[in-house]
Protein backbone atom coordinates (compact mmCIF):
# COMPACT_ATOMS: atom_id res chain seq x y z
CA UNK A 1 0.55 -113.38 -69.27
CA UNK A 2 -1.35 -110.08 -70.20
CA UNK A 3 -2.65 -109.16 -73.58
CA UNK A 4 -3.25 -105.87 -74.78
CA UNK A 5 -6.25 -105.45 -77.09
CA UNK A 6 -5.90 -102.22 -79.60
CA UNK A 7 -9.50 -101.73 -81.11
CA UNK A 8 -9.30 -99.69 -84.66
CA UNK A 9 -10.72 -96.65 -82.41
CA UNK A 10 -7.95 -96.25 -80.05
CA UNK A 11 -5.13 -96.88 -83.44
CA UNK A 12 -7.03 -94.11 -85.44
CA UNK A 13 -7.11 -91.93 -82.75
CA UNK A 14 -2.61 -92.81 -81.97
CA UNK A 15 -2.71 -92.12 -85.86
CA UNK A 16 -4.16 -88.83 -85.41
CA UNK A 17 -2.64 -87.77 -82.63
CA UNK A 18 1.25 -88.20 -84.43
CA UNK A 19 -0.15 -86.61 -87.29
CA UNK A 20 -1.42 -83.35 -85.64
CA UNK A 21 2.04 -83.25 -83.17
CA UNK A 22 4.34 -83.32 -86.56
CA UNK A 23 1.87 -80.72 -87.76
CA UNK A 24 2.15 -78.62 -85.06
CA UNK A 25 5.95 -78.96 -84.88
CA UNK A 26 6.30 -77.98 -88.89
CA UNK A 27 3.96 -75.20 -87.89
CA UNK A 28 6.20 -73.64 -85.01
CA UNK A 29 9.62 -74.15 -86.48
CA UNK A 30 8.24 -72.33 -89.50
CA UNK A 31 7.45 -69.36 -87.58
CA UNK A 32 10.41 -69.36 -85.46
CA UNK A 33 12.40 -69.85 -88.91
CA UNK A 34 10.76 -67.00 -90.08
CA UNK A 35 11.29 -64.68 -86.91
CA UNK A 36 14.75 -65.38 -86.47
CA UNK A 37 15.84 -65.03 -90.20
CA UNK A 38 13.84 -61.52 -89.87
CA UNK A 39 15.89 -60.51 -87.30
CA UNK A 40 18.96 -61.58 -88.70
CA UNK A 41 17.92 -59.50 -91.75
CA UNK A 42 18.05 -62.33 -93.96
CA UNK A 43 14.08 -62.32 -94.64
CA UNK A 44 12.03 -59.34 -96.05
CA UNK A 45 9.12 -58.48 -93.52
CA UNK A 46 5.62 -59.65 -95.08
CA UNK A 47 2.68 -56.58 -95.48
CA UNK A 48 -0.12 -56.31 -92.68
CA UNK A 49 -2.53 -55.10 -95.63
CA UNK A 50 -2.98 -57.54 -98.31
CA UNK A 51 -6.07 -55.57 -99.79
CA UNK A 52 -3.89 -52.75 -100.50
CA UNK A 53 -4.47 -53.49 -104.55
CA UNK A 54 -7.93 -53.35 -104.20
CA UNK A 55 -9.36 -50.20 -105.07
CA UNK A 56 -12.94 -49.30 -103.58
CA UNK A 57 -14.26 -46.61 -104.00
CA UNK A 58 -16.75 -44.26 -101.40
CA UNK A 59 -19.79 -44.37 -104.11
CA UNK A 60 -19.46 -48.22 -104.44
CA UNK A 61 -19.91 -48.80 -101.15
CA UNK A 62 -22.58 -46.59 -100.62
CA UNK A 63 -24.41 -48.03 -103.86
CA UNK A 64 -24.63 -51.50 -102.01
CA UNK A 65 -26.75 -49.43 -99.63
């Protein structure tokens, strides 16, 4: 008869290792979610520029300087 030791490295690391796969698979569907409602024109395209409200001006910048 053969018994299998588990030490508490090997289970943290089994732990870790379902955590990050369902992590990575709520990652991915998201984005596929996400592409395929956009092309079904259910989902509003999301802006490149997110500093777009941020006003800077030319004499700040050069005051840094």
């Amino acid at each position: 008869m053969h018994f299998l030791y588990f030490d508490p490295g090997l289970g943290a690391m089994i732990i870790q290792a379902i955590v990050a796969a369902v992590a990575g698979v709520v990652l991915f569907s998201k984005n596929l979610m996400y592409k395929i409602k956009l092309f079904l024109g259910l989902a509003k395209p999301m802006e490149d520029d997110v500093f777009d409200d941020i006003d800077v001006k030319d004499s700040d910048v050069d005051n840094t300087k």
